[in-house]
PDB file of N, CA and C in Angstrom:
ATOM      1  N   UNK A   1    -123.141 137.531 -17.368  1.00  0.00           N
ATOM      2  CA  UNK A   1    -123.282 138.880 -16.881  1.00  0.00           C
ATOM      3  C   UNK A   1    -121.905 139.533 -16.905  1.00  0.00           C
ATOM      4  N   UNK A   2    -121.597 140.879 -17.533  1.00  0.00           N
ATOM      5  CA  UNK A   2    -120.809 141.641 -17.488  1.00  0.00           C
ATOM      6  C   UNK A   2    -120.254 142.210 -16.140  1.00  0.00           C
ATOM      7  N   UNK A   3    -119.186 142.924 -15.589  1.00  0.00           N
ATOM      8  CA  UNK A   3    -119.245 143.105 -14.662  1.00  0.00           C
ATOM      9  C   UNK A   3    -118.195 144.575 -14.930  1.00  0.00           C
ATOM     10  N   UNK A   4    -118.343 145.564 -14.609  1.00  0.00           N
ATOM     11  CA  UNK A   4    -118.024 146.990 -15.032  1.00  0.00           C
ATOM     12  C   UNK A   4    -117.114 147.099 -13.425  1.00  0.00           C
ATOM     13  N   UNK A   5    -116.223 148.222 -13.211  1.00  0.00           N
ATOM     14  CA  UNK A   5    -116.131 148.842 -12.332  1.00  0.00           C
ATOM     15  C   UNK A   5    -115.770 150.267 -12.696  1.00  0.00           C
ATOM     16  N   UNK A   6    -116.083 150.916 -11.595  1.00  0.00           N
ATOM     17  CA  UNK A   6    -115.816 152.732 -11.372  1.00  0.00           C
ATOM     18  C   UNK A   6    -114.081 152.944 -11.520  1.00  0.00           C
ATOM     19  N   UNK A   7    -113.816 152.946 -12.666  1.00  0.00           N
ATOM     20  CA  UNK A   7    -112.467 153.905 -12.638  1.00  0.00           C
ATOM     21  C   UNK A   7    -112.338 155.136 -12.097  1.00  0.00           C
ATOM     22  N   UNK A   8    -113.289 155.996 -13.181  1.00  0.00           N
ATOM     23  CA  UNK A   8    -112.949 157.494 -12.335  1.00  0.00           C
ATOM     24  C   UNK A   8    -114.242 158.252 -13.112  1.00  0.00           C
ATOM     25  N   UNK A   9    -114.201 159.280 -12.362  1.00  0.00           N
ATOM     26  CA  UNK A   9    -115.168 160.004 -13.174  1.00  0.00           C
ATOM     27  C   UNK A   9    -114.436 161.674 -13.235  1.00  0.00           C
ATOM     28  N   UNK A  10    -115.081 161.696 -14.824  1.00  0.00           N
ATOM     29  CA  UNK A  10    -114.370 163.198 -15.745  1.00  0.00           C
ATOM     30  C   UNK A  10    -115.173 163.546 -16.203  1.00  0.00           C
ATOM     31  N   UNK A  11    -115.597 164.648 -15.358  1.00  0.00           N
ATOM     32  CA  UNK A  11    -116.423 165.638 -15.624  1.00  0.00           C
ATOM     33  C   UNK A  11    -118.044 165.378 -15.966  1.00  0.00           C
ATOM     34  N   UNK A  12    -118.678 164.701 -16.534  1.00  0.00           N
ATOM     35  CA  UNK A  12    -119.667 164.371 -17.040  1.00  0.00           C
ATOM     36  C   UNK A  12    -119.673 163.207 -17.460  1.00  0.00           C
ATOM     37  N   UNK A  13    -118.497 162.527 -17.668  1.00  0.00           N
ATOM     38  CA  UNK A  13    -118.379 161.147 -17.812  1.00  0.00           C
ATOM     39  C   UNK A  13    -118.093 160.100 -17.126  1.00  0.00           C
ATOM     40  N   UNK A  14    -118.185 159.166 -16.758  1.00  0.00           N
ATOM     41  CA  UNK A  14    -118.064 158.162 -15.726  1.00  0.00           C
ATOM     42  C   UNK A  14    -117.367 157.065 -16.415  1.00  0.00           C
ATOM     43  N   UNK A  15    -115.781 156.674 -16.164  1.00  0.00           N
ATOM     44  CA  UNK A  15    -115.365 155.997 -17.461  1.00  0.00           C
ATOM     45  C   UNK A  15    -114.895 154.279 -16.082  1.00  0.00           C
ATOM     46  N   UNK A  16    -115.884 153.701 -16.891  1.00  0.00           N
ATOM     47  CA  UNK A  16    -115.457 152.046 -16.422  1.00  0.00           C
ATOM     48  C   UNK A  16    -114.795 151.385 -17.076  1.00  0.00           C
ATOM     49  N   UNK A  17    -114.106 150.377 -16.136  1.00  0.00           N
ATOM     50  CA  UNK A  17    -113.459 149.175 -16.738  1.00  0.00           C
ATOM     51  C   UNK A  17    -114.085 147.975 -16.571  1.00  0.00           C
ATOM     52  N   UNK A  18    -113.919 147.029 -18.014  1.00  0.00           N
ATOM     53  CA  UNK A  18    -114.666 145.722 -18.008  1.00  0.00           C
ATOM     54  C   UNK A  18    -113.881 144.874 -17.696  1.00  0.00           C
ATOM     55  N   UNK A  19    -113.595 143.567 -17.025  1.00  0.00           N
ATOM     56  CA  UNK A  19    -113.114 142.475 -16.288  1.00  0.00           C
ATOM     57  C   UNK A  19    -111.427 142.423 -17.386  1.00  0.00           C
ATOM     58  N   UNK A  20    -111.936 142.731 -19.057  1.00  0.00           N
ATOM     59  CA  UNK A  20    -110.294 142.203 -20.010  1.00  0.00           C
ATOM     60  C   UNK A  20    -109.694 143.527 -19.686  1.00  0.00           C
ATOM     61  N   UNK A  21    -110.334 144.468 -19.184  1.00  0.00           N
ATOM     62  CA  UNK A  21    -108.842 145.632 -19.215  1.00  0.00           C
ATOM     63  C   UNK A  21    -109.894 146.893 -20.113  1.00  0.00           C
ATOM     64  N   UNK A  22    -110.915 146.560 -21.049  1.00  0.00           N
ATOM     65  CA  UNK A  22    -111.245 147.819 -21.554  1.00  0.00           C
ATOM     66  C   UNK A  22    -112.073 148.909 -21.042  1.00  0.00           C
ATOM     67  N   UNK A  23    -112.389 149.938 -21.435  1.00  0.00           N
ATOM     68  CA  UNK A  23    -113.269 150.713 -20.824  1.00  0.00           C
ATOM     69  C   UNK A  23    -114.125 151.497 -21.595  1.00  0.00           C
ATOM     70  N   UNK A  24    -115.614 152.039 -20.753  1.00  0.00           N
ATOM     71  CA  UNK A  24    -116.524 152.069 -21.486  1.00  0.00           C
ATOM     72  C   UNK A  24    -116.672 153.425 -21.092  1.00  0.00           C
ATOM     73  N   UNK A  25    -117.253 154.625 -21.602  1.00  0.00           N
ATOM     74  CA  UNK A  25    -117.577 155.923 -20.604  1.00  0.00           C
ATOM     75  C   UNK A  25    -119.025 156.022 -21.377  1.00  0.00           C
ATOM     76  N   UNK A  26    -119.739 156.605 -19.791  1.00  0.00           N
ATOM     77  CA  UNK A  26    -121.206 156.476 -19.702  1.00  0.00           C
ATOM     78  C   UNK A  26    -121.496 157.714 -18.911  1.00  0.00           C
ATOM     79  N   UNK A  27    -122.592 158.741 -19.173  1.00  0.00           N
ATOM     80  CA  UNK A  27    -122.904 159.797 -18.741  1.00  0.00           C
ATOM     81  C   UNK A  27    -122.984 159.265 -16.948  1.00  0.00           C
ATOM     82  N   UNK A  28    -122.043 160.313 -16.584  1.00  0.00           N
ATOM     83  CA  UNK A  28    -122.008 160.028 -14.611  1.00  0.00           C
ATOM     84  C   UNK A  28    -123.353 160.315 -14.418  1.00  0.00           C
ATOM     85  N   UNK A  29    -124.456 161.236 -14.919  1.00  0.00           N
ATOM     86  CA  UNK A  29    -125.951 160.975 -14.578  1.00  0.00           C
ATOM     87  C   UNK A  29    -126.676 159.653 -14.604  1.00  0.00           C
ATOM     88  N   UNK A  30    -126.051 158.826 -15.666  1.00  0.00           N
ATOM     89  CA  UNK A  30    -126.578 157.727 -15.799  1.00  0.00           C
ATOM     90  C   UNK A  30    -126.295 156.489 -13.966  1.00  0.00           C
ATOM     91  N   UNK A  31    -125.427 156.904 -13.541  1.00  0.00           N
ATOM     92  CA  UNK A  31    -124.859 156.262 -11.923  1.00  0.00           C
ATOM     93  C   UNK A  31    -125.947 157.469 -10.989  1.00  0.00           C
ATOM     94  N   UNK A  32    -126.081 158.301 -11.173  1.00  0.00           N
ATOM     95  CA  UNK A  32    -126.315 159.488 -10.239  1.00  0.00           C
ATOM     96  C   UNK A  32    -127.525 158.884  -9.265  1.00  0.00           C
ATOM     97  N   UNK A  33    -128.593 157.760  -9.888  1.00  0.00           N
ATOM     98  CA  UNK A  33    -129.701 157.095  -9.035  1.00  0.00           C
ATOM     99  C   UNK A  33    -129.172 156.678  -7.913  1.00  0.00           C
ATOM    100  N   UNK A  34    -128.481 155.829  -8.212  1.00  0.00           N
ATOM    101  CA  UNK A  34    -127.336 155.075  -6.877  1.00  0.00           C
ATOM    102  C   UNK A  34    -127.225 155.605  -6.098  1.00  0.00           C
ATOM    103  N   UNK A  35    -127.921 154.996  -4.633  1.00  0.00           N
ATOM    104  CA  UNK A  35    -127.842 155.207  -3.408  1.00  0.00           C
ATOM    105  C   UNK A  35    -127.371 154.071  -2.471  1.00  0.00           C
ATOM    106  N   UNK A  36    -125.951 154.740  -1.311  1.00  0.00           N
ATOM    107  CA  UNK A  36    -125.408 155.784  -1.600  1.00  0.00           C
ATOM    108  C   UNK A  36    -124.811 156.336  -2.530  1.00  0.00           C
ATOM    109  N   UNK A  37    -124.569 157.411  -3.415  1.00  0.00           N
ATOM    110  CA  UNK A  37    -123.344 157.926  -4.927  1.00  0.00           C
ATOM    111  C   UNK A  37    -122.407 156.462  -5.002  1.00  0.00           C
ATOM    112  N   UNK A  38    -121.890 156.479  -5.757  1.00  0.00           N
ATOM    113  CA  UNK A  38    -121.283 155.119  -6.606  1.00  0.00           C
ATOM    114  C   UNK A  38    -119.780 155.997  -5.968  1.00  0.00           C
ATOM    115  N   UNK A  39    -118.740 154.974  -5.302  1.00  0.00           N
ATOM    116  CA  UNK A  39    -117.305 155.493  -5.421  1.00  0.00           C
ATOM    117  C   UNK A  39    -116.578 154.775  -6.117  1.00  0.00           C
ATOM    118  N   UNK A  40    -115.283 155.021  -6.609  1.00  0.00           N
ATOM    119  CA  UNK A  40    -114.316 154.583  -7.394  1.00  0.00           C
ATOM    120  C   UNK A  40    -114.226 152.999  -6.687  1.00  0.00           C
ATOM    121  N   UNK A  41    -113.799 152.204  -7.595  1.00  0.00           N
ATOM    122  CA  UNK A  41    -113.678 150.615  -7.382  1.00  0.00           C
ATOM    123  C   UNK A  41    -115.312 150.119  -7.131  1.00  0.00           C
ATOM    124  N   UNK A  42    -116.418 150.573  -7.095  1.00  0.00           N
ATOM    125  CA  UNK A  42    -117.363 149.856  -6.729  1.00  0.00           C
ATOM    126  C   UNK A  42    -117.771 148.919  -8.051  1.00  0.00           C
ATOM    127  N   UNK A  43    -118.648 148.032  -7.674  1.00  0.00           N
ATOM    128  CA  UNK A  43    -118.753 146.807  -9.254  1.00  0.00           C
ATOM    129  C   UNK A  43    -120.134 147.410  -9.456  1.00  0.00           C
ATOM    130  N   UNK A  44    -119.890 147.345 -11.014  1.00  0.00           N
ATOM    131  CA  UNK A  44    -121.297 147.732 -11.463  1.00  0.00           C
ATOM    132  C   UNK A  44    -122.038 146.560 -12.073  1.00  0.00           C
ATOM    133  N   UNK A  45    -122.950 146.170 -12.463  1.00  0.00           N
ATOM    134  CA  UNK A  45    -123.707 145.774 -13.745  1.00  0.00           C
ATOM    135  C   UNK A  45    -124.864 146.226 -14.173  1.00  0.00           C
ATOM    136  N   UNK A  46    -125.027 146.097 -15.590  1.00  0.00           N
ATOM    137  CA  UNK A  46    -126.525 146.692 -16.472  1.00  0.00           C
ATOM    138  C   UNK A  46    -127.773 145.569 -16.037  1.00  0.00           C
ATOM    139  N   UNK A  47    -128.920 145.883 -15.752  1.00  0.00           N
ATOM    140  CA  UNK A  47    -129.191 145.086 -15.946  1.00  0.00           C
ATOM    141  C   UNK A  47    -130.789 146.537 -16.216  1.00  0.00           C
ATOM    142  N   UNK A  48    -131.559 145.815 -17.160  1.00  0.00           N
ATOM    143  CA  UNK A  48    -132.761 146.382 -17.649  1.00  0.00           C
ATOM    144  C   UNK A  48    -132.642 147.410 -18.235  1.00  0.00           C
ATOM    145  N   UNK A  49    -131.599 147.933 -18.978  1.00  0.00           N
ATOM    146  CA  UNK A  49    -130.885 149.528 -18.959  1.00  0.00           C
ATOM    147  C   UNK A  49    -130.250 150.322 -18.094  1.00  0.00           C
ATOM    148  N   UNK A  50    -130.585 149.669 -16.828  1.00  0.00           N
ATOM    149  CA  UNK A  50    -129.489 150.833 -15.651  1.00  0.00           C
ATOM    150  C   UNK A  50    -128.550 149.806 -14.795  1.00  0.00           C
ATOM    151  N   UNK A  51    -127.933 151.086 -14.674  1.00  0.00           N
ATOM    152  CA  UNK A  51    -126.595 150.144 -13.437  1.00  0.00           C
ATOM    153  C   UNK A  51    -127.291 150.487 -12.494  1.00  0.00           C
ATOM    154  N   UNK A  52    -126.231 149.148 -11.858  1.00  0.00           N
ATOM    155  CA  UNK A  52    -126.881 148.602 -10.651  1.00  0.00           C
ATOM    156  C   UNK A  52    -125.696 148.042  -9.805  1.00  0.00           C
ATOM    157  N   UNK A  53    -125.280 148.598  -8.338  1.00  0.00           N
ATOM    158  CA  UNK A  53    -124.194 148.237  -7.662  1.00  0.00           C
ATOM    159  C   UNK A  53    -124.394 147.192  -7.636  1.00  0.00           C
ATOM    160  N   UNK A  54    -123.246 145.820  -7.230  1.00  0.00           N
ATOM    161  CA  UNK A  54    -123.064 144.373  -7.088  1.00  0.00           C
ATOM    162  C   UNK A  54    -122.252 144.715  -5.857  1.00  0.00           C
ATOM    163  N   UNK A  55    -122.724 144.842  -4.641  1.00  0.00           N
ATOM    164  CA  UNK A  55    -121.839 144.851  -3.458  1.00  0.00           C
ATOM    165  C   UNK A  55    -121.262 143.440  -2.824  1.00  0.00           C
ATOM    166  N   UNK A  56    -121.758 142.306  -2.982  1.00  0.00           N
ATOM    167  CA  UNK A  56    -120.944 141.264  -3.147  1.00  0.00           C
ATOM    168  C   UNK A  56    -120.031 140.904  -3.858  1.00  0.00           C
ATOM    169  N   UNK A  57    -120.152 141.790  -5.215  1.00  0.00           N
ATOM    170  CA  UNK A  57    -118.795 141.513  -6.238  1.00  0.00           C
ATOM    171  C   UNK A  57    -117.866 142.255  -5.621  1.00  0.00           C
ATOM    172  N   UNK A  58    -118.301 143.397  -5.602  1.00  0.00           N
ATOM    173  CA  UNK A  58    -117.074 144.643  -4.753  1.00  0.00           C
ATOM    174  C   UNK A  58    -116.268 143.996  -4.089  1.00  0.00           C
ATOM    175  N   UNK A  59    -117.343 143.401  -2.505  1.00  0.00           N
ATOM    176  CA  UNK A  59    -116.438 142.936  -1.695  1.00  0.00           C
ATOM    177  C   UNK A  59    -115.861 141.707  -1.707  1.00  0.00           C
ATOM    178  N   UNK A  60    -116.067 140.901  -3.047  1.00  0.00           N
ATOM    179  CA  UNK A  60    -115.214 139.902  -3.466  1.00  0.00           C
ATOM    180  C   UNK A  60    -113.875 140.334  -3.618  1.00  0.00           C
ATOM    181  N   UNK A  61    -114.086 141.501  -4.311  1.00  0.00           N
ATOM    182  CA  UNK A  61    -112.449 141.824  -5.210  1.00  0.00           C
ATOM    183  C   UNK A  61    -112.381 142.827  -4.902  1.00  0.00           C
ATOM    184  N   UNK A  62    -112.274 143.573  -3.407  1.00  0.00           N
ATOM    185  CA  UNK A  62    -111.461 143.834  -2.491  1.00  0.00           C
ATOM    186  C   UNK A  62    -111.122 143.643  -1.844  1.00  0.00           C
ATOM    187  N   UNK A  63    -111.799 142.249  -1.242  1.00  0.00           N
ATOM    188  CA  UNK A  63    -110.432 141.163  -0.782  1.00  0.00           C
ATOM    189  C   UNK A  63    -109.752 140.753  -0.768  1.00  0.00           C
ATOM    190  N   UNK A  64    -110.207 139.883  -2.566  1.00  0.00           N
ATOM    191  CA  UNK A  64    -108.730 139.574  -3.152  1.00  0.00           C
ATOM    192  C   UNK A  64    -107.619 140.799  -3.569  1.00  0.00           C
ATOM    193  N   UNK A  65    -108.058 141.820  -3.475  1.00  0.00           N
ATOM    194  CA  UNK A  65    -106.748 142.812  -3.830  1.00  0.00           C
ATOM    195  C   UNK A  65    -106.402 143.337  -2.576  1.00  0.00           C
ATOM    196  N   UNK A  66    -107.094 142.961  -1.191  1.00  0.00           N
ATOM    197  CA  UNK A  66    -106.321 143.041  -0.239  1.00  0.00           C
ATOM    198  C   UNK A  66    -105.173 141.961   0.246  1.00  0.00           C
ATOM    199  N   UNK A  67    -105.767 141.022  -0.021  1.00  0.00           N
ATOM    200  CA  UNK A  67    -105.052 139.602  -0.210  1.00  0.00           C
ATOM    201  C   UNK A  67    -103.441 139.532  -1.172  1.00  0.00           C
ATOM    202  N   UNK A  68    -103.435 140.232  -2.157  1.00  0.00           N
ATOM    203  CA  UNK A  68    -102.764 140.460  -3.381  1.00  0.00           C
ATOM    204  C   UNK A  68    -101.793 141.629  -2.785  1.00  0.00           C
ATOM    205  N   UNK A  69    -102.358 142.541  -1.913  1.00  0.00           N
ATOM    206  CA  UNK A  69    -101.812 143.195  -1.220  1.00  0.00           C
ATOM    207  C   UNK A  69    -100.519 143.024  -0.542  1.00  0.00           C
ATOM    208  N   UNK A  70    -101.475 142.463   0.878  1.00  0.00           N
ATOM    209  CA  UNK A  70    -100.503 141.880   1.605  1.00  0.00           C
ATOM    210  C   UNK A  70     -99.516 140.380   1.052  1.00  0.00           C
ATOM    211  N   UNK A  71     -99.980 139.697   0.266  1.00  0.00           N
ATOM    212  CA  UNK A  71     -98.491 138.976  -0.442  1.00  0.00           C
ATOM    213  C   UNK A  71     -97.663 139.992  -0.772  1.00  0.00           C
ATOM    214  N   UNK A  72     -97.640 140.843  -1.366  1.00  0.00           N
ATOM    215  CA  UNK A  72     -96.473 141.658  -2.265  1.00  0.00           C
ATOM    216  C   UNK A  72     -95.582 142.642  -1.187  1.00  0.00           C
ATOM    217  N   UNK A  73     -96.480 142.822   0.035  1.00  0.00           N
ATOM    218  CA  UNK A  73     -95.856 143.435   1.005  1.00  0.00           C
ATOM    219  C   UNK A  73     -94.851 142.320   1.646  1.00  0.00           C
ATOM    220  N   UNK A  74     -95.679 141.118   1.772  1.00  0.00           N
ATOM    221  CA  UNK A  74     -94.453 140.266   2.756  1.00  0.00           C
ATOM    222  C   UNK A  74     -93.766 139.895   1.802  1.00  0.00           C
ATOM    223  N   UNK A  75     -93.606 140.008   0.734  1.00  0.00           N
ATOM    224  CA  UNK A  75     -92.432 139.127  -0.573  1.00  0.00           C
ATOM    225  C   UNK A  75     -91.339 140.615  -0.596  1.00  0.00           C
ATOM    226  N   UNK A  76     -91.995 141.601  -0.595  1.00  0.00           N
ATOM    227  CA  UNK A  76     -90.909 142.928  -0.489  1.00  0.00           C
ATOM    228  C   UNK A  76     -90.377 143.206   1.088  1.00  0.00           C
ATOM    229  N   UNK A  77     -90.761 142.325   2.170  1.00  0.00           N
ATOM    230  CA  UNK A  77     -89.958 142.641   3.591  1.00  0.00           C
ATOM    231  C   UNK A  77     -88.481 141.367   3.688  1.00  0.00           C
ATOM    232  N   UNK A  78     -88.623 140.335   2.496  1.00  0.00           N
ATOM    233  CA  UNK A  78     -87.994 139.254   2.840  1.00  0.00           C
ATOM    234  C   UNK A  78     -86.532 139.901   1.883  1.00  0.00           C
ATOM    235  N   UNK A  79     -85.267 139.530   3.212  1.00  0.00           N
ATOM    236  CA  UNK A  79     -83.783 139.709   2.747  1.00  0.00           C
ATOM    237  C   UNK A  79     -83.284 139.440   1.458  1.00  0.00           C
TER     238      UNK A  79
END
């Protein structure tokens, strides 16, 4: 399974990134079902033709980038 996330959305387009770094842009109507609206960083995947939030992926890997976070904060407080 692929796993997409919400970069940003421009204008009519909804442009994701896939797990290597690339990105895909997909009509933002095509997210617009999604309840609640889809925000930036949320994880997507296709599955049957439509996206579909993965809120366990989300809050996988915004942990770890809270995690990733706070290392880089305490490695930048040390003398």
């Amino acid at each position: 399974m692929s796993y997409y996330s919400l970069d940003r959305l421009e204008g009519p387009l909804a442009v994701l990134t896939d797990e290597q770094g690339g990105e895909l842009q997909v009509p933002a109507a095509s997210l617009a079902p999604l309840e609640p609206p889809i925000r930036e960083g949320e994880t997507l995947v296709q599955l049957g033709g439509q996206w579909v939030r993965d809120e366990a992926e989300t809050a996988l890997r915004r942990k770890k980038n809270a995690a990733l976070l706070a290392n880089l904060r305490r490695r930048g407080s040390r003398p």
